[in-house]
C-alpha atoms as a PDB file:
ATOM      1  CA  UNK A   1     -23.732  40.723  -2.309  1.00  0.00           C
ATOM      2  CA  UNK A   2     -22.433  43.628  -0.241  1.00  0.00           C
ATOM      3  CA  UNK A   3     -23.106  43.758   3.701  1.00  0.00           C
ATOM      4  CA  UNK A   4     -21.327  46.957   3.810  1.00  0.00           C
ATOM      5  CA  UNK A   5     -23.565  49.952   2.715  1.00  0.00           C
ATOM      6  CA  UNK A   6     -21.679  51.711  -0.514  1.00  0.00           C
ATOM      7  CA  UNK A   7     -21.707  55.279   0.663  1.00  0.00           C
ATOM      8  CA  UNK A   8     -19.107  57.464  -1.888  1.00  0.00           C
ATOM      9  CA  UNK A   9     -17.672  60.024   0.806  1.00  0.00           C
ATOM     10  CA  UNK A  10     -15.169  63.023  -0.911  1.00  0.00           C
ATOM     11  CA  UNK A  11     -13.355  65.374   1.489  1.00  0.00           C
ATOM     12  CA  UNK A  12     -15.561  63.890   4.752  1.00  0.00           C
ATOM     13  CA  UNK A  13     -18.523  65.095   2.678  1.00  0.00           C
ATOM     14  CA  UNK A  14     -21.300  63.694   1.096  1.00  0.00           C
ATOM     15  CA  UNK A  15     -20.791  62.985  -3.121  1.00  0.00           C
ATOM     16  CA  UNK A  16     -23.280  64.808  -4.789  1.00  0.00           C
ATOM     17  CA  UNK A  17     -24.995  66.675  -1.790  1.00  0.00           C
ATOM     18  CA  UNK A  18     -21.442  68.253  -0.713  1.00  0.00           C
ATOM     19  CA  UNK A  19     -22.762  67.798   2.938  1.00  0.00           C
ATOM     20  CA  UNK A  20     -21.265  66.813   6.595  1.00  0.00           C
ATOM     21  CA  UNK A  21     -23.592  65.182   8.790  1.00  0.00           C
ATOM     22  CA  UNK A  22     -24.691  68.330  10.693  1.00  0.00           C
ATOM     23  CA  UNK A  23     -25.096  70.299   7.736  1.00  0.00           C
ATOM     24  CA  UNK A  24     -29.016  69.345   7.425  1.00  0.00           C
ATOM     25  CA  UNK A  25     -32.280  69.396  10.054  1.00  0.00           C
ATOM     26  CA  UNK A  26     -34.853  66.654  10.394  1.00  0.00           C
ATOM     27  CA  UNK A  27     -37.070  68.903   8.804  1.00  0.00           C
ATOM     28  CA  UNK A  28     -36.733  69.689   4.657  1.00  0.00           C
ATOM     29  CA  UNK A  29     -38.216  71.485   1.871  1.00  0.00           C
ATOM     30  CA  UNK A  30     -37.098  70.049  -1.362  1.00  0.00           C
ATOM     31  CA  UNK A  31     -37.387  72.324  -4.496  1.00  0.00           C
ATOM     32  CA  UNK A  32     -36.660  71.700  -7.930  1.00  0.00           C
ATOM     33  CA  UNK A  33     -35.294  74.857  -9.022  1.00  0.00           C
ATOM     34  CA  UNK A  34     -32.023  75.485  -6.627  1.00  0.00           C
ATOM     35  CA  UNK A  35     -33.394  79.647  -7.142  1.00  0.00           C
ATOM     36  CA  UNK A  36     -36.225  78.493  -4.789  1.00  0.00           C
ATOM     37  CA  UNK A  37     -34.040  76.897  -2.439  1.00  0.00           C
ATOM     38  CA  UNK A  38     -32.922  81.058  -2.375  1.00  0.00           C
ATOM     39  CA  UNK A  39     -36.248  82.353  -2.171  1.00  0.00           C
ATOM     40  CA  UNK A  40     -37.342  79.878   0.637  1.00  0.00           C
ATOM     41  CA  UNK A  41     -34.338  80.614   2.934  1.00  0.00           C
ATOM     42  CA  UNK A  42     -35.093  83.875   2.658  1.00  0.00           C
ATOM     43  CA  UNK A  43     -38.233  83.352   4.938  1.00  0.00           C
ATOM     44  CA  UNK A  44     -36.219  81.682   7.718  1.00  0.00           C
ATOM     45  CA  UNK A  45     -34.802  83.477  11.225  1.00  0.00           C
ATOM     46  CA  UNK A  46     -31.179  82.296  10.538  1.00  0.00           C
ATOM     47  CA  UNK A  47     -29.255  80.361   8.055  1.00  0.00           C
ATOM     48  CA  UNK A  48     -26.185  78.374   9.584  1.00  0.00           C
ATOM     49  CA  UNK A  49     -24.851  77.298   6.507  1.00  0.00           C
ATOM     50  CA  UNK A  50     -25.272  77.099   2.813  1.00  0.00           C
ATOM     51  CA  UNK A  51     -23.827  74.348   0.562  1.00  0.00           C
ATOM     52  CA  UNK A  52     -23.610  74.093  -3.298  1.00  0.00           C
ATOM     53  CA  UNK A  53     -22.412  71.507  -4.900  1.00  0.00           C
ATOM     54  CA  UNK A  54     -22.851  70.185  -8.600  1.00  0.00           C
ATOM     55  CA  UNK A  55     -26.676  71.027  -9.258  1.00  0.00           C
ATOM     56  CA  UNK A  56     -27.644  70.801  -5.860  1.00  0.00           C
ATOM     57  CA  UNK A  57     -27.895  73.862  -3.683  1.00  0.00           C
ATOM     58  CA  UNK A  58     -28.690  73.584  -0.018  1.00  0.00           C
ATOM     59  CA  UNK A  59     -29.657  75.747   2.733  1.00  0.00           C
ATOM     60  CA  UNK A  60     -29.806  75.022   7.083  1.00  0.00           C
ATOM     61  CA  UNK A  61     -31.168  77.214   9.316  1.00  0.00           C
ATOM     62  CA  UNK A  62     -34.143  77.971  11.519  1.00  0.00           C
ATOM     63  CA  UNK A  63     -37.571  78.876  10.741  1.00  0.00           C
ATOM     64  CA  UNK A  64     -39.731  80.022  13.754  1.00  0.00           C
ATOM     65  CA  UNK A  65     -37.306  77.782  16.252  1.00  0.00           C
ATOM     66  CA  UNK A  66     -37.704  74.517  13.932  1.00  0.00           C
ATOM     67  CA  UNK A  67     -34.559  73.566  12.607  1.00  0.00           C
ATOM     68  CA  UNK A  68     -34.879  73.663   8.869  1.00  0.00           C
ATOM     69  CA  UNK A  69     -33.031  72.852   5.915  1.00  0.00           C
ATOM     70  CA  UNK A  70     -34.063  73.665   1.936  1.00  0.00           C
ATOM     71  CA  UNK A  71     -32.778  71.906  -0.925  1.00  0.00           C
ATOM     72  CA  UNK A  72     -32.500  72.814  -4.440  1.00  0.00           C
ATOM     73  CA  UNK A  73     -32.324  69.419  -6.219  1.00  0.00           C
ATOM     74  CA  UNK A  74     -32.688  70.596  -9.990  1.00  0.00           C
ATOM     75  CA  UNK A  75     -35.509  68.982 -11.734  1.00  0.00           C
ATOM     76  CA  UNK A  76     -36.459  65.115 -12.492  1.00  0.00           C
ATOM     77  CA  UNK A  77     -37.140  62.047 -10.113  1.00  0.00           C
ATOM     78  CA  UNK A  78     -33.233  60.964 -11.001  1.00  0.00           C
ATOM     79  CA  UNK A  79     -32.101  64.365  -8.730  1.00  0.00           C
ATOM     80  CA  UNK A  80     -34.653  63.786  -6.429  1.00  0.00           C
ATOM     81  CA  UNK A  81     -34.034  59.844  -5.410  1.00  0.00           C
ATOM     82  CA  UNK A  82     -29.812  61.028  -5.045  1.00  0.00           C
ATOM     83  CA  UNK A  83     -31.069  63.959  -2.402  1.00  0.00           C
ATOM     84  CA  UNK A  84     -33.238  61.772  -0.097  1.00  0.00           C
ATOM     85  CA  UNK A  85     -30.851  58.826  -0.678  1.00  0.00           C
ATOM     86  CA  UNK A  86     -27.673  61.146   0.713  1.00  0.00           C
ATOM     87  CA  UNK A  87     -29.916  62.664   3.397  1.00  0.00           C
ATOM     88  CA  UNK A  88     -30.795  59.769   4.664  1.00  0.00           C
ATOM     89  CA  UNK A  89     -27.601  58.919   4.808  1.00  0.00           C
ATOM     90  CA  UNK A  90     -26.360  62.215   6.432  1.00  0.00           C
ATOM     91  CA  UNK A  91     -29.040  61.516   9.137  1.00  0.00           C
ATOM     92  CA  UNK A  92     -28.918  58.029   9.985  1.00  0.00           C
ATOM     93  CA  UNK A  93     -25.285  57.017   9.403  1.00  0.00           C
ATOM     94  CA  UNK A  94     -21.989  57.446  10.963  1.00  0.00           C
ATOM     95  CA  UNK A  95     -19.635  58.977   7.811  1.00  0.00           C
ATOM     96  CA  UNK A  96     -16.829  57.437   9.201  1.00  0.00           C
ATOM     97  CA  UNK A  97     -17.706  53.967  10.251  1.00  0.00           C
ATOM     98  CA  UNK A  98     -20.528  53.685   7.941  1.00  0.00           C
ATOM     99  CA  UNK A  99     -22.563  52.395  10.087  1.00  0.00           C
ATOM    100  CA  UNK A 100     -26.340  52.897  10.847  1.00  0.00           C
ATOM    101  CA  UNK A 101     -27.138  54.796  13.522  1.00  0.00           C
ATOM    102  CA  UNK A 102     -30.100  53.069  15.730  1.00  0.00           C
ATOM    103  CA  UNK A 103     -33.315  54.992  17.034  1.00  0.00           C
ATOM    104  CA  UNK A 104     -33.231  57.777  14.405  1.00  0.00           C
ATOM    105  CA  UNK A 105     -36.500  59.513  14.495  1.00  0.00           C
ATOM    106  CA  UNK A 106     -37.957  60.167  10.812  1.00  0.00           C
ATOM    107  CA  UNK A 107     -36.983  62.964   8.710  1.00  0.00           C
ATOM    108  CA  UNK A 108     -40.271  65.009   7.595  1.00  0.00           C
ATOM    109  CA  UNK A 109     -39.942  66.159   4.249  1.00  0.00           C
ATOM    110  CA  UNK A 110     -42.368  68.410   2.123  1.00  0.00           C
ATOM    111  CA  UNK A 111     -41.909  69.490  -1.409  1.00  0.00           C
ATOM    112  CA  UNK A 112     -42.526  73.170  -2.720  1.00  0.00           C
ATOM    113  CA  UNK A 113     -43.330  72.848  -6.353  1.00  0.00           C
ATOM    114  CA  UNK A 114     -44.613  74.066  -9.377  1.00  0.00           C
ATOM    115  CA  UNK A 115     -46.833  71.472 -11.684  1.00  0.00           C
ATOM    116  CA  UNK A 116     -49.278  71.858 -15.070  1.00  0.00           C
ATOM    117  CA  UNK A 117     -52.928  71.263 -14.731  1.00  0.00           C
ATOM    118  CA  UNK A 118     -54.777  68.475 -15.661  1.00  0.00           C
ATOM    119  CA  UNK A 119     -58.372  68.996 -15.353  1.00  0.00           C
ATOM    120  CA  UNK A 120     -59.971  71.377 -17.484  1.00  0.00           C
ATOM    121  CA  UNK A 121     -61.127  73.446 -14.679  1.00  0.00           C
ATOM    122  CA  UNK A 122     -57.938  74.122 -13.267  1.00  0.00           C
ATOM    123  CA  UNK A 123     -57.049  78.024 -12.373  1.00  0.00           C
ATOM    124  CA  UNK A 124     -53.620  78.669 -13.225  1.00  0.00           C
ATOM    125  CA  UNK A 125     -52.428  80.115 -10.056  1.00  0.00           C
ATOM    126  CA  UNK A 126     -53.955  78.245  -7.439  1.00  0.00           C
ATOM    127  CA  UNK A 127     -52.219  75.327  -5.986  1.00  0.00           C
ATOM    128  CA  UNK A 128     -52.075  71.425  -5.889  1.00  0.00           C
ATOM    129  CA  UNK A 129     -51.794  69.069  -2.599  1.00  0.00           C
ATOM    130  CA  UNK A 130     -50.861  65.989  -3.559  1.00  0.00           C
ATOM    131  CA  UNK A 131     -52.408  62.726  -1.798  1.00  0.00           C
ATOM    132  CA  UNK A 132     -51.029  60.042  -4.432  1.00  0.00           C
ATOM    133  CA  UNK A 133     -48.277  60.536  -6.790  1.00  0.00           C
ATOM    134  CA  UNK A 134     -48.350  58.504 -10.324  1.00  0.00           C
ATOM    135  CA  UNK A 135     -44.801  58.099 -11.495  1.00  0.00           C
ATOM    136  CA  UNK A 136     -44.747  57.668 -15.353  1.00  0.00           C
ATOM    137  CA  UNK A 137     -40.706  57.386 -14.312  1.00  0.00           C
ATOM    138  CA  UNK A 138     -39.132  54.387 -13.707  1.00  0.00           C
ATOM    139  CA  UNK A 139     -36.406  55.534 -10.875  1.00  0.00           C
ATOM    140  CA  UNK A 140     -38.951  54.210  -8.229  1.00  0.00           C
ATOM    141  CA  UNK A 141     -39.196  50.574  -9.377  1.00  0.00           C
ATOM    142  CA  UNK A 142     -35.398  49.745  -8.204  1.00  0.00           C
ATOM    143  CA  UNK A 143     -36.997  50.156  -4.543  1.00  0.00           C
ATOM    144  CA  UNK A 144     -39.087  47.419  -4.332  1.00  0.00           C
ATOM    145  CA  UNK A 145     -42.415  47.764  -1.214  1.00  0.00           C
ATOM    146  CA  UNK A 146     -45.320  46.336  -1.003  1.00  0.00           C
ATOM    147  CA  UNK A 147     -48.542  48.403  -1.723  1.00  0.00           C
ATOM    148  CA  UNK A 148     -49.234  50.900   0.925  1.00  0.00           C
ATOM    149  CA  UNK A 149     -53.008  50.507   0.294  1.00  0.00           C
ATOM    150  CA  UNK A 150     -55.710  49.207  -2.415  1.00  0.00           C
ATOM    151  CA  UNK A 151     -55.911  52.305  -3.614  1.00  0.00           C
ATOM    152  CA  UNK A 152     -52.699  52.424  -4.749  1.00  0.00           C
ATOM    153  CA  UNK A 153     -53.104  49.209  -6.818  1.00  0.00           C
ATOM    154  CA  UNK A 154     -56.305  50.602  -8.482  1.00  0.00           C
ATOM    155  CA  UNK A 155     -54.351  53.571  -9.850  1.00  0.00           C
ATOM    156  CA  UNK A 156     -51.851  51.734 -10.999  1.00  0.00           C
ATOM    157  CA  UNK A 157     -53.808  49.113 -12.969  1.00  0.00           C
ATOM    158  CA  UNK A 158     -56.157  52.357 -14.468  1.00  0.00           C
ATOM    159  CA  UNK A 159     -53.354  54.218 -15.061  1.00  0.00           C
ATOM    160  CA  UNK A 160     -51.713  51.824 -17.177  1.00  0.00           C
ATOM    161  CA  UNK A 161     -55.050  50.762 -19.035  1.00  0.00           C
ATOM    162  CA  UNK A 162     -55.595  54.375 -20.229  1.00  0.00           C
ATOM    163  CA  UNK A 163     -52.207  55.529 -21.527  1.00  0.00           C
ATOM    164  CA  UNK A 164     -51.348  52.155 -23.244  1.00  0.00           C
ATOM    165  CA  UNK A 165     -54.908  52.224 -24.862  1.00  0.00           C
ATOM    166  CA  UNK A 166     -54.114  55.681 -26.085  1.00  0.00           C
ATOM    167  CA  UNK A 167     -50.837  54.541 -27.761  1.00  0.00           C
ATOM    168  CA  UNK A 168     -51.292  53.832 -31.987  1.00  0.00           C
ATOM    169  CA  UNK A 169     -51.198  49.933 -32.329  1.00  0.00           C
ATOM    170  CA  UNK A 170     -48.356  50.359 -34.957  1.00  0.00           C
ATOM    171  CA  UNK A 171     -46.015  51.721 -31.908  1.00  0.00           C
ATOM    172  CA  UNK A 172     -43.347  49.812 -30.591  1.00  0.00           C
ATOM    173  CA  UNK A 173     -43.764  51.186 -27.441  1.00  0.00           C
ATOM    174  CA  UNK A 174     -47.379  49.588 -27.125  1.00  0.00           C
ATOM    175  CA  UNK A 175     -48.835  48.386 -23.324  1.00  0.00           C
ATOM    176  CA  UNK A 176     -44.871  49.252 -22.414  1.00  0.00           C
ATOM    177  CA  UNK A 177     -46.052  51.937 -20.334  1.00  0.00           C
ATOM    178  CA  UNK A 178     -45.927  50.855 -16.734  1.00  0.00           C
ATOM    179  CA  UNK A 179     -46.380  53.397 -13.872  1.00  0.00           C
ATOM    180  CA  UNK A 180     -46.500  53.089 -10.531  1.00  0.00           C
ATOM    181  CA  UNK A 181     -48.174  54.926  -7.593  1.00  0.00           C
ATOM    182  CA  UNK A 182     -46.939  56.178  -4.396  1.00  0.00           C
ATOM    183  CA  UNK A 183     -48.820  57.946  -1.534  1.00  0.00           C
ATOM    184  CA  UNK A 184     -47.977  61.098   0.470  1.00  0.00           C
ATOM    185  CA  UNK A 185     -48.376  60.996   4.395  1.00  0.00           C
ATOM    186  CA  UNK A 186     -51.562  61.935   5.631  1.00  0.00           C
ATOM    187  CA  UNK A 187     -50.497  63.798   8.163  1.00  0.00           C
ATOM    188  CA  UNK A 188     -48.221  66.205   5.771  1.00  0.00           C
ATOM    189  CA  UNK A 189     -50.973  66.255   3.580  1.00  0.00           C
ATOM    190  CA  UNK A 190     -53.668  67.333   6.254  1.00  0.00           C
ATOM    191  CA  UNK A 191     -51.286  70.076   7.493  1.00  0.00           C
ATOM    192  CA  UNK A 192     -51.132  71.461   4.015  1.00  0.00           C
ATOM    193  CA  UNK A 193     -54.979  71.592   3.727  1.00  0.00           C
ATOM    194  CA  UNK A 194     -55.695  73.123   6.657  1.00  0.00           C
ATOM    195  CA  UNK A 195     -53.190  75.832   6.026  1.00  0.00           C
ATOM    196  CA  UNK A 196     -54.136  76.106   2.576  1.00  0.00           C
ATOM    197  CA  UNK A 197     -57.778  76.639   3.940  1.00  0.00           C
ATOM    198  CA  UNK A 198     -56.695  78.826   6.526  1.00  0.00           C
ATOM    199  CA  UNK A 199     -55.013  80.983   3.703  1.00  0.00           C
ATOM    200  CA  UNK A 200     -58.344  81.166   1.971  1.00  0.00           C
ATOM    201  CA  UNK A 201     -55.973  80.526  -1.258  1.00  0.00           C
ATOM    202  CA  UNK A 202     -57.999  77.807  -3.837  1.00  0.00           C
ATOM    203  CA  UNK A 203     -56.295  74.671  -4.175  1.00  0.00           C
ATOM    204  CA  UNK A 204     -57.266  71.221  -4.969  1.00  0.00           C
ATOM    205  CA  UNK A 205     -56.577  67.880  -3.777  1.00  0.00           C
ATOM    206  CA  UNK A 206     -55.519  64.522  -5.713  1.00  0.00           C
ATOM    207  CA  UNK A 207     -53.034  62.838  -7.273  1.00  0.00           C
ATOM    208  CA  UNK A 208     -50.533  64.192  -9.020  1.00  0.00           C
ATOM    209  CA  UNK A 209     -47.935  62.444 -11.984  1.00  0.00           C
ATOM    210  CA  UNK A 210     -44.526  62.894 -12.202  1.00  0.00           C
ATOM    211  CA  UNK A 211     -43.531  63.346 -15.629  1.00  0.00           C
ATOM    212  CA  UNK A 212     -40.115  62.050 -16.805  1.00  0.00           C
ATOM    213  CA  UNK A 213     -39.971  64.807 -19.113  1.00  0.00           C
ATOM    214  CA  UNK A 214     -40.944  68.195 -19.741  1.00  0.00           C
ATOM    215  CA  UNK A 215     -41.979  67.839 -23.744  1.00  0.00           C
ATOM    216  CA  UNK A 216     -42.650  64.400 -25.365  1.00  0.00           C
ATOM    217  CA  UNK A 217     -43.763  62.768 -21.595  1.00  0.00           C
ATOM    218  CA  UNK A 218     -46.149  65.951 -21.601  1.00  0.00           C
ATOM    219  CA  UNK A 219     -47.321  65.434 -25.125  1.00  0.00           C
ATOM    220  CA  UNK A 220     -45.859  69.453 -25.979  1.00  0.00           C
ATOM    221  CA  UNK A 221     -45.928  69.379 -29.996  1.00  0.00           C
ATOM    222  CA  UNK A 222     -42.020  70.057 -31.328  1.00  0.00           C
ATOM    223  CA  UNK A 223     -42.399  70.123 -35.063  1.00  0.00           C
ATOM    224  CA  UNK A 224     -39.915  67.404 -36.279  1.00  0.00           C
ATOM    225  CA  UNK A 225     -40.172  65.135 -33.472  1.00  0.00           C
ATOM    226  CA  UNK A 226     -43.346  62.046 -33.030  1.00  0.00           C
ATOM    227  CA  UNK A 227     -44.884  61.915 -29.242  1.00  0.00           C
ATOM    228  CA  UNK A 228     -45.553  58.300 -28.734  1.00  0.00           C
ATOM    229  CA  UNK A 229     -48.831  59.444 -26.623  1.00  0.00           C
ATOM    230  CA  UNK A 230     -50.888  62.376 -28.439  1.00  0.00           C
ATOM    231  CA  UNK A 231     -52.448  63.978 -25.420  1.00  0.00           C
ATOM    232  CA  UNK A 232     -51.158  62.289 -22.544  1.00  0.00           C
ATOM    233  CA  UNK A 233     -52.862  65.205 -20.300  1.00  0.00           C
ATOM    234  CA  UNK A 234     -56.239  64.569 -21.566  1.00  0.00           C
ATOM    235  CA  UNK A 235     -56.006  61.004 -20.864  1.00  0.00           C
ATOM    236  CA  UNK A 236     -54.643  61.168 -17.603  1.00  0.00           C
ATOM    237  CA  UNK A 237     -57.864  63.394 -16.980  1.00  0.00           C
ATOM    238  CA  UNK A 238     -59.691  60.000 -17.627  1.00  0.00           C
ATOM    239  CA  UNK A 239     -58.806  58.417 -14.217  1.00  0.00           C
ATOM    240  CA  UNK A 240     -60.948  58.392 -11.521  1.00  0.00           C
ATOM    241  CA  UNK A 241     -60.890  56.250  -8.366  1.00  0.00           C
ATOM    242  CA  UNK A 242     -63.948  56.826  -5.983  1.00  0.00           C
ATOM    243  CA  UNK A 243     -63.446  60.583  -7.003  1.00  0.00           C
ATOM    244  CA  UNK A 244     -59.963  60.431  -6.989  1.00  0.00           C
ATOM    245  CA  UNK A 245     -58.443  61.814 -10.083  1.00  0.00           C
ATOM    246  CA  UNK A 246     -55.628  63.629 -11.562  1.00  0.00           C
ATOM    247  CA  UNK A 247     -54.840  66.963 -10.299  1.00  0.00           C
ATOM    248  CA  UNK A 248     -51.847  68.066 -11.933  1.00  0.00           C
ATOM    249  CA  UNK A 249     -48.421  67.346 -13.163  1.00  0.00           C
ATOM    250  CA  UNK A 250     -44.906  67.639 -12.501  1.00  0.00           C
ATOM    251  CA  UNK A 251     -41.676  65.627 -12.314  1.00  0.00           C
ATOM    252  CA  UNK A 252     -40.440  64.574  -8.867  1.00  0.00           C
ATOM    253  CA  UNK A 253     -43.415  63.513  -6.233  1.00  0.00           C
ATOM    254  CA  UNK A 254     -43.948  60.191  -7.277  1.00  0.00           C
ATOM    255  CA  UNK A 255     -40.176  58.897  -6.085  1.00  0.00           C
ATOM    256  CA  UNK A 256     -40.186  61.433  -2.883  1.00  0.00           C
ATOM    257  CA  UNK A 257     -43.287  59.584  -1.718  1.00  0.00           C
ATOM    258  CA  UNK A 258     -42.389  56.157  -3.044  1.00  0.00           C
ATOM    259  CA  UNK A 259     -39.024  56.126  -1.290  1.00  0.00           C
ATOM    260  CA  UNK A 260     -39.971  58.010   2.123  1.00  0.00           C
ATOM    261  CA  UNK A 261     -42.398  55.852   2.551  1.00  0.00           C
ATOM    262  CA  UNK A 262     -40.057  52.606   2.446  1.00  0.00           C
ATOM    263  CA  UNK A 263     -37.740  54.684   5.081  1.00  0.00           C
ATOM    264  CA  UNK A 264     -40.755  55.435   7.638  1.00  0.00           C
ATOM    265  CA  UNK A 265     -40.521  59.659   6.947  1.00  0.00           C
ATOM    266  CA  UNK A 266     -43.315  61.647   6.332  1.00  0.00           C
ATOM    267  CA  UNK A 267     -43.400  63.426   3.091  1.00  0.00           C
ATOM    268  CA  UNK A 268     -45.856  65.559   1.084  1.00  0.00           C
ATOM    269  CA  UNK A 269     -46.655  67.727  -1.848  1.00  0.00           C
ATOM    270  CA  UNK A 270     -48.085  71.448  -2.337  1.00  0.00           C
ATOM    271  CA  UNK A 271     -46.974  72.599  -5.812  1.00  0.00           C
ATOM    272  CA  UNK A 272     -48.361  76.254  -7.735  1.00  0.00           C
ATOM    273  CA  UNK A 273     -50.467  75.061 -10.834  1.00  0.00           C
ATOM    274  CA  UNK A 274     -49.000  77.516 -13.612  1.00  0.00           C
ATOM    275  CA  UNK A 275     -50.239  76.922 -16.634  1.00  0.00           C
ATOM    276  CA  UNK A 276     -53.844  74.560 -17.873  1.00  0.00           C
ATOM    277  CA  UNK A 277     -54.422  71.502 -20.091  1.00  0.00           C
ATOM    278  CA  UNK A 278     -54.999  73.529 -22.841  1.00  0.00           C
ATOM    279  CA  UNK A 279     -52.464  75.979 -22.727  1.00  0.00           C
ATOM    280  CA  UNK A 280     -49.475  74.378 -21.782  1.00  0.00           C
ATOM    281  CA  UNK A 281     -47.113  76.458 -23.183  1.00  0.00           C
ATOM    282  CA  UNK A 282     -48.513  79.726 -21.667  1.00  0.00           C
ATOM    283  CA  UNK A 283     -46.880  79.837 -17.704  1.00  0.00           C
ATOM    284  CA  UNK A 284     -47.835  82.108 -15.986  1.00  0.00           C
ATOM    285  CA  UNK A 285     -45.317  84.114 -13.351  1.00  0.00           C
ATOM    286  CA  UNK A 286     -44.819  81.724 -10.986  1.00  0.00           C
ATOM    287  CA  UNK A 287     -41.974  83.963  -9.198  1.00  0.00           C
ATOM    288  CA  UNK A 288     -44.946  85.566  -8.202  1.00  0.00           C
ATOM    289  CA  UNK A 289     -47.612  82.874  -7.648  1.00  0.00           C
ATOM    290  CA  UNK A 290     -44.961  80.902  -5.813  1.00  0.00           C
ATOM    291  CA  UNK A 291     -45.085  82.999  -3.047  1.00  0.00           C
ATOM    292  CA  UNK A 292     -48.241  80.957  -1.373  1.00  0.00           C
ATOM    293  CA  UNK A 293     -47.077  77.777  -1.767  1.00  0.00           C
ATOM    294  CA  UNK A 294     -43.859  78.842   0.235  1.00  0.00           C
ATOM    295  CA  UNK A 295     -45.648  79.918   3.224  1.00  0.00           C
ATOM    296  CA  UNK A 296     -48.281  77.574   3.142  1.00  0.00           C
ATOM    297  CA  UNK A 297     -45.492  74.988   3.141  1.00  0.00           C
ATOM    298  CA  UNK A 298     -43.876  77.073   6.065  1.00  0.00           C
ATOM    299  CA  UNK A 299     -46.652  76.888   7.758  1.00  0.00           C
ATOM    300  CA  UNK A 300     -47.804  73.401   7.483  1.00  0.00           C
ATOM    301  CA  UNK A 301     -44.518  72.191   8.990  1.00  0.00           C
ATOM    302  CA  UNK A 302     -45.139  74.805  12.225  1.00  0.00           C
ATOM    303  CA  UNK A 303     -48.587  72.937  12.469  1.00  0.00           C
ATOM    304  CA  UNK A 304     -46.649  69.495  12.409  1.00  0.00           C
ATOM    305  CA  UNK A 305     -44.231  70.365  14.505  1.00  0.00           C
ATOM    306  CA  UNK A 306     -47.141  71.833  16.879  1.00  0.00           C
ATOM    307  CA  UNK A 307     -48.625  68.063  17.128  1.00  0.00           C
ATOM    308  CA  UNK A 308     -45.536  66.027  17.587  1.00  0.00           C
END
């Protein structure tokens, strides 16, 4: 057993983030594509320093007097859990020492996105607030926490019931499918609703999975290769908990929520629904559609910042 936490510091810098302690804010946008982490510094009143290293691409500055930071993480829950390991890390260690830091207030951390829909209603083009996060990934099961709520549990145990009863009984792979859920902070989420509302922009609120994968984990056909679940979307569309169902999906929320959770930061969702159930491989131009879930995001964290 170690009682010395293994932090991997190169050149007085962080491993994979490339960062010095004062190199990020308290207050983060996390993208998936590191060409957002562009677009969303763009909206800030001064950028102090940008840092890429490897695939991750980040941005600190000030937005509206908050000190900000963006990061690009590149996609999948894998990128995601080494970004909010490393800046937790960056803000609640000493580099040198090692050492954690006491009486660090929590990092607040909200994730721009983009994300299919689920529902057969869905708009392509309006956006997605997450409230729960179902990760069909297994990066968040190495951090183990008790069950934030019931609710939680119930998605969990409908979740699995549904997918596994979708799977062929001549699979290998059948009742191996074993997700767990995660919950966004109310507060983020609240902020993102009322700015959302205040934008008059439609958007819907739920939970939303986080695929490990773009094509087999989202059922896409590839002639040549089997998909162990035929219409994994449809399925998910099944689950409904007191009117809680499945929004949309994407491939990072469920391990941002899961972990910030187990650190005491607040942490939430808004992602741009581009493309339906039905037509999956028809997206539309998000560059374009992107653009409200950026300042809705923006935004939500002045509101926060208003109440604190």
């Amino acid at each position: 057993m170690f009682n010395k936490s293994e932090i991997v510091i190169v050149d007085d810098k962080l491993y994979h983030l490339g960062i010095k302690k004062q190199d990020l804010a308290e207050n983060i946008f996390i993208v998936g594509d590191p060409a957002r982490a562009i677009r969303v510094s763009k909206e800030f009143d001064r950028i102090d320093c940008k840092i890429t290293n490897r695939e991750y691409l980040t941005f600190t500055g000030s937005y509206q007097g908050i000190p900000v930071s963006v990061i690009g993480t590149g996609i999948g829950t894998d990128n995601v859990e080494i970004a909010l390991v490393e800046a937790y890390i960056a803000h609640e260690f000493d580099l040198v020492t090692g050492e954690k830091q006491p009486d660090c207030p929590p990092l607040t951390i909200i994730r721009l996105g983009t994300s299919g829909g689920i529902q057969s209603d869905v708009t392509p083009g309006s956006l997605a607030i997450s409230s729960y996060a179902l990760g069909l990934d297994s990066t968040g099961i190495y951090y183990d926490q008790p069950l934030e709520d019931e609710t939680l549990n119930r998605i969990e145990i409908e979740a699995s019931r549904i997918l596994n009863s979708a799977i062929a009984n001549s699979s290998r792979f059948k009742g191996k499918i074993m997700p767990y859920a995660s919950k966004a902070s109310t507060e983020v989420t609240n902020a993102l609703i009322n700015q959302a509302k205040a934008s008059k922009i439609e958007f819907q609120t739920g939970i939303t999975v986080s695929s490990p994968g773009f094509y087999g984990p989202s059922s896409r056909f590839i002639d040549g290769l089997k998909n162990t679940l035929p219409d994994i979307k449809g399925s998910l569309s099944k689950i409904n908990i007191d009117g809680l169902k499945v929004h949309n999906m994407e491939m990072e929320s469920s391990l941002m929520f899961h972990l910030c959770y187990q650190l005491g930061y607040r942490a939430g969702t808004i992602c741009t629904v581009i493309s339906g159930p039905e037509d999956s491989d028809s997206i539309i131009d998000y560059k374009a559609a992107i653009s409200n879930t950026i300042q809705i995001g923006l935004n939500a964290l002045v509101e926060l910042k208003k109440t604190d």
